[in-house]
PDB file of N, CA and C in Angstrom:
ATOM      1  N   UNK A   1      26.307  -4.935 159.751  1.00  0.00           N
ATOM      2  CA  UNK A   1      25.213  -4.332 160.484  1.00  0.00           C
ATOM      3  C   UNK A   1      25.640  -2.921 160.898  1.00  0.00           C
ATOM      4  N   UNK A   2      24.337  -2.012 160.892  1.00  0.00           N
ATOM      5  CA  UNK A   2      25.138  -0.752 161.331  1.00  0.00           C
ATOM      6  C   UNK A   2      24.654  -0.554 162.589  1.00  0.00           C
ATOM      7  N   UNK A   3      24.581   0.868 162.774  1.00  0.00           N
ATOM      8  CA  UNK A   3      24.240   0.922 164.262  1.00  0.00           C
ATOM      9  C   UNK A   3      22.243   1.694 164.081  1.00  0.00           C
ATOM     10  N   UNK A   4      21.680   1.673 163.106  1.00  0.00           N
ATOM     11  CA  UNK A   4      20.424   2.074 162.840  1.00  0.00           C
ATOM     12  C   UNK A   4      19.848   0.830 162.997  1.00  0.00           C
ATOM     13  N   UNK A   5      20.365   0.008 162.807  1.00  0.00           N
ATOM     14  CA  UNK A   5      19.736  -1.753 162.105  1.00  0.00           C
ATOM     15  C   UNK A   5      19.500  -2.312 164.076  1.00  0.00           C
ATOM     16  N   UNK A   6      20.918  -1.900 164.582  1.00  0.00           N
ATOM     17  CA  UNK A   6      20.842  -2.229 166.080  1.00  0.00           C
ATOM     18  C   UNK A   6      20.019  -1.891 167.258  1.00  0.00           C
ATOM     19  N   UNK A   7      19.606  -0.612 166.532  1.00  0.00           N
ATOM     20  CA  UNK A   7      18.473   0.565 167.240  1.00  0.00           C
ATOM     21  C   UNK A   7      17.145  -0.542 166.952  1.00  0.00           C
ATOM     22  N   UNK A   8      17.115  -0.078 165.613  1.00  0.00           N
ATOM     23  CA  UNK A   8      15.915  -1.111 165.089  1.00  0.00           C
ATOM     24  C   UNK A   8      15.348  -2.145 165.955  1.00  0.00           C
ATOM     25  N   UNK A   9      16.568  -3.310 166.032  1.00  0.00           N
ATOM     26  CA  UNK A   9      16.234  -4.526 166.430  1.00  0.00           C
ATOM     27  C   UNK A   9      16.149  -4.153 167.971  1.00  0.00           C
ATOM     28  N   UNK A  10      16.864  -3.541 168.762  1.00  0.00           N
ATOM     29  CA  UNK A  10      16.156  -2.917 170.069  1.00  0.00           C
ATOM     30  C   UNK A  10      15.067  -2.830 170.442  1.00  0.00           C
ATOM     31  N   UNK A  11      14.723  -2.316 169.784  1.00  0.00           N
ATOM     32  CA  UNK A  11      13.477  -1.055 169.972  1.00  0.00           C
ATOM     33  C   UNK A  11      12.273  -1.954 169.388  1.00  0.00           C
ATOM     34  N   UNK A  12      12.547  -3.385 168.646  1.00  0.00           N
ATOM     35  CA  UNK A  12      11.271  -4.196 168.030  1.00  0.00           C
ATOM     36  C   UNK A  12      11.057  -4.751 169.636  1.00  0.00           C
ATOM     37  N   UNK A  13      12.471  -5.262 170.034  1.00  0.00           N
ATOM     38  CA  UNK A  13      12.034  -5.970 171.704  1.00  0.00           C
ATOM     39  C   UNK A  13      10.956  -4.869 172.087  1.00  0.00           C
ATOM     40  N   UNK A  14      11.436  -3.841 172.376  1.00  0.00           N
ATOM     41  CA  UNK A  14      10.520  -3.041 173.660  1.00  0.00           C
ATOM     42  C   UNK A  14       9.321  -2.922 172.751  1.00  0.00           C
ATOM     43  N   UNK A  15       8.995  -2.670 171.633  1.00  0.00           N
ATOM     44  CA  UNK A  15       7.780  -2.730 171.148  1.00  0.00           C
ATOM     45  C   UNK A  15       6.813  -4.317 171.047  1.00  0.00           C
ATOM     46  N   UNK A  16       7.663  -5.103 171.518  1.00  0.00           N
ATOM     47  CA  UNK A  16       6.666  -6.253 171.356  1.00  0.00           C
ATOM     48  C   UNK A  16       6.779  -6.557 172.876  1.00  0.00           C
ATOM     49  N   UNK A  17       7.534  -6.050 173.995  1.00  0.00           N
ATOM     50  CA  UNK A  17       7.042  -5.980 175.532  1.00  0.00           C
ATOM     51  C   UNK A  17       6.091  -4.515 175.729  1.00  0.00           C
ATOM     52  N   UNK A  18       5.873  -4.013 175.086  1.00  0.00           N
ATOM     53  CA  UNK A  18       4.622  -2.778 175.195  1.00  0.00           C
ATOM     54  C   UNK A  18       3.105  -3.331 174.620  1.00  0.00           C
ATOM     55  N   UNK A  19       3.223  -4.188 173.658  1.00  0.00           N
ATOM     56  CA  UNK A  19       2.522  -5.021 172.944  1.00  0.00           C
ATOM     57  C   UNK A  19       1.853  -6.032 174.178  1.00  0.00           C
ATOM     58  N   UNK A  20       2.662  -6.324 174.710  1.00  0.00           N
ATOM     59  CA  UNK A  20       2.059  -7.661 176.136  1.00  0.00           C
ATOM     60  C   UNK A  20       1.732  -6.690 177.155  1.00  0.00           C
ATOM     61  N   UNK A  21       1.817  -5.636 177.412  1.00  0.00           N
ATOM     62  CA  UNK A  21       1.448  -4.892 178.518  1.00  0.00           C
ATOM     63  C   UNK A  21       2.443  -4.696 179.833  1.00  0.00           C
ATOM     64  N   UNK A  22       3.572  -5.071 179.258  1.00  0.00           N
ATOM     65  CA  UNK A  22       4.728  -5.096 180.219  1.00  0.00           C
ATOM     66  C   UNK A  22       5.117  -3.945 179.650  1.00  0.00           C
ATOM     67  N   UNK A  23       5.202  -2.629 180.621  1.00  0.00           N
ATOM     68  CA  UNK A  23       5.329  -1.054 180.132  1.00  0.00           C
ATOM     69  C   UNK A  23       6.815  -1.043 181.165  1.00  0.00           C
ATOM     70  N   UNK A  24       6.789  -1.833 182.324  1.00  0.00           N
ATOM     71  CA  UNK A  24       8.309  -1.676 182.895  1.00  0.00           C
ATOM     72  C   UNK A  24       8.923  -2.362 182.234  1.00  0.00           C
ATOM     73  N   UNK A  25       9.001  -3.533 181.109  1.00  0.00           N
ATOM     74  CA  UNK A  25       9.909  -3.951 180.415  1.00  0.00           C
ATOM     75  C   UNK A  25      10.706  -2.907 179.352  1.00  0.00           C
ATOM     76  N   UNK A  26       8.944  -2.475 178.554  1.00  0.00           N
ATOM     77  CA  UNK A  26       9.102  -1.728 177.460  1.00  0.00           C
ATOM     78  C   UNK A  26      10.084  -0.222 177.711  1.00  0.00           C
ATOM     79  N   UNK A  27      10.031   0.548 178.966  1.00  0.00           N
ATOM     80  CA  UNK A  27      10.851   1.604 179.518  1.00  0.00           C
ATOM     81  C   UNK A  27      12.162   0.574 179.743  1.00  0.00           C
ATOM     82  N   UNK A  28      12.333  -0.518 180.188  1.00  0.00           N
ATOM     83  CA  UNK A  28      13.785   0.032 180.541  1.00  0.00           C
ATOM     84  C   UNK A  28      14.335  -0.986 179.429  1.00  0.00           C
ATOM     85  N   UNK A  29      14.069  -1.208 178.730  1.00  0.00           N
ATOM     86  CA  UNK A  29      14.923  -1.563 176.866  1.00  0.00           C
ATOM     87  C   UNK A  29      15.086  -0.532 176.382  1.00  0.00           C
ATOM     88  N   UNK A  30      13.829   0.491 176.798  1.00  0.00           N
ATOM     89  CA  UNK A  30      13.979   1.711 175.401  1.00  0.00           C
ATOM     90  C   UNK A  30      15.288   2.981 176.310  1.00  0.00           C
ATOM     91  N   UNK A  31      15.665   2.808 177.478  1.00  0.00           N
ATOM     92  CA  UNK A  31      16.562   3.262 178.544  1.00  0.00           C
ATOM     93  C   UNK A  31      18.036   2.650 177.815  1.00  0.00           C
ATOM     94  N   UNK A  32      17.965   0.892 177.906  1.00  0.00           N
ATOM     95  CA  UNK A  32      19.351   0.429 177.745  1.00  0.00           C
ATOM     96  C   UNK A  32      19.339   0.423 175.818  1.00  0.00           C
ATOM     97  N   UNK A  33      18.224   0.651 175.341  1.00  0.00           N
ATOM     98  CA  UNK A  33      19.100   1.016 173.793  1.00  0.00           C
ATOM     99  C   UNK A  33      19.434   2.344 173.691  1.00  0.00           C
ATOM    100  N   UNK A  34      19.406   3.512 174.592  1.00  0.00           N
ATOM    101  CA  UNK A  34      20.277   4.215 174.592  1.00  0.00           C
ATOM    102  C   UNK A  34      21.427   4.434 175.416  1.00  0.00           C
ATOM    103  N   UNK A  35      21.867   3.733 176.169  1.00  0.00           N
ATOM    104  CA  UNK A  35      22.983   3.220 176.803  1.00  0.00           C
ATOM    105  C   UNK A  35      23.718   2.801 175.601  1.00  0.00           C
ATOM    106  N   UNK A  36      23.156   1.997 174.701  1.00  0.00           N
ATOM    107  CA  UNK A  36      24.147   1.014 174.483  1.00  0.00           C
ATOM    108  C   UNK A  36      24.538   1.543 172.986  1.00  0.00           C
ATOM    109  N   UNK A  37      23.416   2.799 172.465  1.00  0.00           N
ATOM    110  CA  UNK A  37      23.960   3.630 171.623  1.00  0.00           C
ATOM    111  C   UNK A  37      24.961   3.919 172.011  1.00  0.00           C
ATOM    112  N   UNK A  38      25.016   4.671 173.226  1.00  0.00           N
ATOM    113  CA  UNK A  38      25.758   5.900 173.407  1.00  0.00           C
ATOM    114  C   UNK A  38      27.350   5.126 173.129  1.00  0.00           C
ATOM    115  N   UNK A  39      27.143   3.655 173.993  1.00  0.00           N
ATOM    116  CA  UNK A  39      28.576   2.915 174.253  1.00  0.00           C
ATOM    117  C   UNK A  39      28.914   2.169 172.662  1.00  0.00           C
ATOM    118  N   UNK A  40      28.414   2.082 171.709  1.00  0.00           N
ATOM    119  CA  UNK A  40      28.590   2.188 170.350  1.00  0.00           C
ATOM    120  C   UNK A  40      29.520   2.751 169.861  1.00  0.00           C
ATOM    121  N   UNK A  41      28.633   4.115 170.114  1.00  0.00           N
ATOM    122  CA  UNK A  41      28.987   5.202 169.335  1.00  0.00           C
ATOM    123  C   UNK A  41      30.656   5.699 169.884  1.00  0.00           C
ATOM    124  N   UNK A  42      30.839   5.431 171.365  1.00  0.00           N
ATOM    125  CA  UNK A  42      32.127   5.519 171.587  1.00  0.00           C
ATOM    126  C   UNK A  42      33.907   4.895 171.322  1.00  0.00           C
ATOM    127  N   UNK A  43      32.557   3.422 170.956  1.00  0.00           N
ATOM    128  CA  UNK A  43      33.818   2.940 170.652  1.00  0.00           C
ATOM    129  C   UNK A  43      33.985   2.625 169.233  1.00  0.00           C
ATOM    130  N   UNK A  44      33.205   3.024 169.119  1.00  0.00           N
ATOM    131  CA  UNK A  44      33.550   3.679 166.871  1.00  0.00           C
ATOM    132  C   UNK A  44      33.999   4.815 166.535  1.00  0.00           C
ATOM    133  N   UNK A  45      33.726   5.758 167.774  1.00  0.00           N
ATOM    134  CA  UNK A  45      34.860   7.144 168.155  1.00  0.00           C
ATOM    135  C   UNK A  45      36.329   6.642 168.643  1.00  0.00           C
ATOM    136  N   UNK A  46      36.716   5.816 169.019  1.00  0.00           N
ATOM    137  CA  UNK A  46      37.816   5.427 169.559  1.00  0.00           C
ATOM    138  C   UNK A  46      38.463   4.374 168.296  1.00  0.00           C
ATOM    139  N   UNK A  47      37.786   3.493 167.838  1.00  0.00           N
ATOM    140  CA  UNK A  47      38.497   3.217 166.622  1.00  0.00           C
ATOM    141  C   UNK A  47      39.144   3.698 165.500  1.00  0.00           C
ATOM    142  N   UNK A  48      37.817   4.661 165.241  1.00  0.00           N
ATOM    143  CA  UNK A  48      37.837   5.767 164.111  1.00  0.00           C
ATOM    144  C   UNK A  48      39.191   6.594 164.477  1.00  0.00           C
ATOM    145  N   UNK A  49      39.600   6.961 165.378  1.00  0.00           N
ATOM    146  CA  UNK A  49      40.588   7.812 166.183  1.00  0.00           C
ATOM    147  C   UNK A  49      42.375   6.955 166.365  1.00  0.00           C
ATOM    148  N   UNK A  50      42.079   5.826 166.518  1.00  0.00           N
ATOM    149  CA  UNK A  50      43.297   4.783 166.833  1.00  0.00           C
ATOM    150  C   UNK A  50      43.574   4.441 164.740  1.00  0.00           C
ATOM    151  N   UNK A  51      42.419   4.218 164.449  1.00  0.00           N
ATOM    152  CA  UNK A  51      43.014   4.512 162.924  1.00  0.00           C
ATOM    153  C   UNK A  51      44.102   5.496 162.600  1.00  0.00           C
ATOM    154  N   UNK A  52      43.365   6.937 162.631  1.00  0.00           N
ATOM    155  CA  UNK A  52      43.913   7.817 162.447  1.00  0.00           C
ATOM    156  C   UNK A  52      45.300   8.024 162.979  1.00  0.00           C
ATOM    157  N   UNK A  53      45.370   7.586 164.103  1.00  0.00           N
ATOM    158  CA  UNK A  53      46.906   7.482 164.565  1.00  0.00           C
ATOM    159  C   UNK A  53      47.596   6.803 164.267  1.00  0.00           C
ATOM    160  N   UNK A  54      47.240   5.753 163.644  1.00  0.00           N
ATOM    161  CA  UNK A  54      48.640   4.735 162.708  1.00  0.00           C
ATOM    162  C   UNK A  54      49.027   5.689 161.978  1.00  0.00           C
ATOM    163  N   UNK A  55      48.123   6.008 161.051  1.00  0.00           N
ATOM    164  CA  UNK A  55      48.531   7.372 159.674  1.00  0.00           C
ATOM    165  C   UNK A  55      49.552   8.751 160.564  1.00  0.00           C
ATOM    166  N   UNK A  56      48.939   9.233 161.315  1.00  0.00           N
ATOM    167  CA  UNK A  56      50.275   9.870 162.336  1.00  0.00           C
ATOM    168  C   UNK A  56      51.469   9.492 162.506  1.00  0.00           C
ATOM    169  N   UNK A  57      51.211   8.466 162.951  1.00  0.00           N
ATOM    170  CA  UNK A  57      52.523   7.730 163.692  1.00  0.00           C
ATOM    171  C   UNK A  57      53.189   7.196 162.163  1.00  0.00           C
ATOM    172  N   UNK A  58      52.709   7.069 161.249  1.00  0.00           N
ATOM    173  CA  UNK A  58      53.651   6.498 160.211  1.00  0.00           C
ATOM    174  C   UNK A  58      54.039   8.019 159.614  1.00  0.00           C
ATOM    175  N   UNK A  59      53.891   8.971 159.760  1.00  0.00           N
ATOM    176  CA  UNK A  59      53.908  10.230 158.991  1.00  0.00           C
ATOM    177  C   UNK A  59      55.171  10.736 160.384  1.00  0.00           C
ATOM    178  N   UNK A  60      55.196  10.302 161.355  1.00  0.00           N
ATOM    179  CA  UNK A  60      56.493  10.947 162.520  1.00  0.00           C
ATOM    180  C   UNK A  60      57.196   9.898 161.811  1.00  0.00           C
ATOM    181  N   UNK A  61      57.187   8.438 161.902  1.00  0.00           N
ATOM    182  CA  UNK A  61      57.993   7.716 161.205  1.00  0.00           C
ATOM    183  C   UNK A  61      59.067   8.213 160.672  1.00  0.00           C
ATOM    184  N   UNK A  62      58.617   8.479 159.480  1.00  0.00           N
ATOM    185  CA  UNK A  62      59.429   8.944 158.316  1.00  0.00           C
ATOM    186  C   UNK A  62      59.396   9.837 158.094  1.00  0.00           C
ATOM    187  N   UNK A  63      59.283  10.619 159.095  1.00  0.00           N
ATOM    188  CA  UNK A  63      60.733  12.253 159.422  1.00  0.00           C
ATOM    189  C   UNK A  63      61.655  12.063 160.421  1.00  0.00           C
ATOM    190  N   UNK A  64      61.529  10.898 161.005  1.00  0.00           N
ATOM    191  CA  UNK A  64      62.472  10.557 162.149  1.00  0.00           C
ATOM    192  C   UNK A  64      63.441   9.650 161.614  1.00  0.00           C
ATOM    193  N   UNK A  65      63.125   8.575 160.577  1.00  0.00           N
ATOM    194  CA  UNK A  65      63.753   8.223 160.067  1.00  0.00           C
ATOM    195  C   UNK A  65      64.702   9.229 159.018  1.00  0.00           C
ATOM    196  N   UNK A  66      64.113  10.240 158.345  1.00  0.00           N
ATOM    197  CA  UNK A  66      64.698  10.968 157.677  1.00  0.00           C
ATOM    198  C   UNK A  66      64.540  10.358 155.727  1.00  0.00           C
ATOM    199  N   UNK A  67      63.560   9.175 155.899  1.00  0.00           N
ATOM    200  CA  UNK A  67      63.176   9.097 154.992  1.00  0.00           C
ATOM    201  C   UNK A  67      61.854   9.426 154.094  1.00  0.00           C
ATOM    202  N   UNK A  68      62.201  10.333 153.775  1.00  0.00           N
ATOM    203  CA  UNK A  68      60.797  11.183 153.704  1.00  0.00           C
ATOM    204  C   UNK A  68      60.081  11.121 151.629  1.00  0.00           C
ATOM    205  N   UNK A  69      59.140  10.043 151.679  1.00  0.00           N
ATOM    206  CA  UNK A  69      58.588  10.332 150.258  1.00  0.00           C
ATOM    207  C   UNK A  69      57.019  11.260 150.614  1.00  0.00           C
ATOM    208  N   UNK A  70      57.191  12.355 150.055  1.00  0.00           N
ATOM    209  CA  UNK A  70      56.605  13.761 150.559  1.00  0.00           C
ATOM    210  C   UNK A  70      55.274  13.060 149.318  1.00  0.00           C
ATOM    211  N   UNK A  71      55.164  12.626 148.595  1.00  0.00           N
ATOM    212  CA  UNK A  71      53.466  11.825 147.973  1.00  0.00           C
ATOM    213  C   UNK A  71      53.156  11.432 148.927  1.00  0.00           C
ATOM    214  N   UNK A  72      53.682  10.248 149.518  1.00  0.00           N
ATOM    215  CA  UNK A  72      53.268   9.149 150.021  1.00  0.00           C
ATOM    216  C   UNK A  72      53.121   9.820 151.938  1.00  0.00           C
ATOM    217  N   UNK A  73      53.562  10.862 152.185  1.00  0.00           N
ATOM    218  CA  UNK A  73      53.534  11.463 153.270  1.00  0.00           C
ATOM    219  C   UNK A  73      51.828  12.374 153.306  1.00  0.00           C
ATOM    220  N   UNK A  74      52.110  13.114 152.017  1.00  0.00           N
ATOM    221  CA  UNK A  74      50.803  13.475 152.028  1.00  0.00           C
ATOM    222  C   UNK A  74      49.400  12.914 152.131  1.00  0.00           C
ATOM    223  N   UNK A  75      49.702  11.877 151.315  1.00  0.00           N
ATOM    224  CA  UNK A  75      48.419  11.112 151.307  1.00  0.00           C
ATOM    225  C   UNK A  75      47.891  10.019 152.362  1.00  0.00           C
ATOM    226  N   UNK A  76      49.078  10.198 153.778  1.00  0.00           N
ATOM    227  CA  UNK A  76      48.922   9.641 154.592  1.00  0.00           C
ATOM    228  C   UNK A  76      48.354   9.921 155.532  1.00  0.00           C
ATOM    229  N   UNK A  77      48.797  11.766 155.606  1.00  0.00           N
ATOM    230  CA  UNK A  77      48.083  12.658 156.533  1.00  0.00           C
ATOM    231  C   UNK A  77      46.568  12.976 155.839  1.00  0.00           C
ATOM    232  N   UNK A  78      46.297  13.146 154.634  1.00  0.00           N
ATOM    233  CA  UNK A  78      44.915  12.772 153.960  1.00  0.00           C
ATOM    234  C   UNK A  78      43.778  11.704 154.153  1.00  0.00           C
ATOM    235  N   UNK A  79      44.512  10.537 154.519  1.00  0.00           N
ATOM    236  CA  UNK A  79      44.168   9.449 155.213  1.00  0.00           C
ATOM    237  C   UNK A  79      43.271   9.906 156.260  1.00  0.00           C
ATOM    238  N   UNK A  80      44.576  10.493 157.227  1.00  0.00           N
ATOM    239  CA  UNK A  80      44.131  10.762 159.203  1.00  0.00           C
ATOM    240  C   UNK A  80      43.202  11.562 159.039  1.00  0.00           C
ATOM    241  N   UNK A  81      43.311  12.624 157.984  1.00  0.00           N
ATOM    242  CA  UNK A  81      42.164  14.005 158.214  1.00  0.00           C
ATOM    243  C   UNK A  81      40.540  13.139 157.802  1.00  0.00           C
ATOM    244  N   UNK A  82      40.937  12.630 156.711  1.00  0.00           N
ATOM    245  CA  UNK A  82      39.391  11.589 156.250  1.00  0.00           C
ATOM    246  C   UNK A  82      39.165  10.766 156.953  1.00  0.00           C
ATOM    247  N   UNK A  83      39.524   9.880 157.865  1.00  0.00           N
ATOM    248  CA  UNK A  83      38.980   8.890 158.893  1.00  0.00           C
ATOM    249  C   UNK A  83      38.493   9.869 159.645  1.00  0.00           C
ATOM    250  N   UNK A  84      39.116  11.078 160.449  1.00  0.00           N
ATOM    251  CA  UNK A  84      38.524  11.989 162.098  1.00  0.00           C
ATOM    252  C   UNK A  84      37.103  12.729 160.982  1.00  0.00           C
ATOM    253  N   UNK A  85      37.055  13.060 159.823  1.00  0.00           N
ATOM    254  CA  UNK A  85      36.042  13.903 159.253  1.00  0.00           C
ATOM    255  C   UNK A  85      34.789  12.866 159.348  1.00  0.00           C
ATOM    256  N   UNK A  86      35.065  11.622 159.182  1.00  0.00           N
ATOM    257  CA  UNK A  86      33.840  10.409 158.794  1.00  0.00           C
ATOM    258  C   UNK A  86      32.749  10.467 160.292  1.00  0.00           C
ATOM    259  N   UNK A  87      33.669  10.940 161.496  1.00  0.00           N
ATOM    260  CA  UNK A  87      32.914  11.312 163.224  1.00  0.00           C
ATOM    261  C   UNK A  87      32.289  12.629 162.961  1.00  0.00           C
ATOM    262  N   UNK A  88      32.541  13.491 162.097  1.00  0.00           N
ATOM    263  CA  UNK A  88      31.708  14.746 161.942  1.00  0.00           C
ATOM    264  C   UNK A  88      30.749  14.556 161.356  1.00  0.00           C
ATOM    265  N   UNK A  89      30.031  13.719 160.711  1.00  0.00           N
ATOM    266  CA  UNK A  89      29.322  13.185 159.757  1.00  0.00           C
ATOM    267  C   UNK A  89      28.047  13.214 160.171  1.00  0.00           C
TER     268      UNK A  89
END
């Protein structure tokens, strides 16, 4: 499920409490589905982000270790830059 599909199914509630004539229902669903965007969207910013830092943290790894395969380094930090780019999106 994504987070359009979640909006969706939100927003059918408050449209079928606008439908019965309950307009204080229908306002404060269409209030908490953007709450609950917003708190979504943060913590798919915070995942997206804790990803990226394994790929960091394995890229300090292995210069601290001093074992350094400079492919496999690159394409790790390639990794971190493509997970934080997928939040610019």
């Amino acid at each position: 499920m994504d987070i359009k599909q979640i909006r969706q199914r939100i927003m059918c509630e408050a449209y079928d409490l606008a439908d019965r004539g309950d307009h204080e229902g229908y306002n404060a669903v269409k209030v908490m589905c953007s709450e609950v965007l917003e708190l979504i969207n943060a913590v798919v910013a915070a995942e997206r982000e804790a990803c990226a830092k394994l790929c960091d943290e394995k890229v300090d790894a292995e210069y601290k270790t001093g074992k350094v395969d400079h492919h496999e380094m690159a394409w790790t930090q390639a990794c971190a830059i493509a997970i934080r780019a997928r939040g610019e999106k």
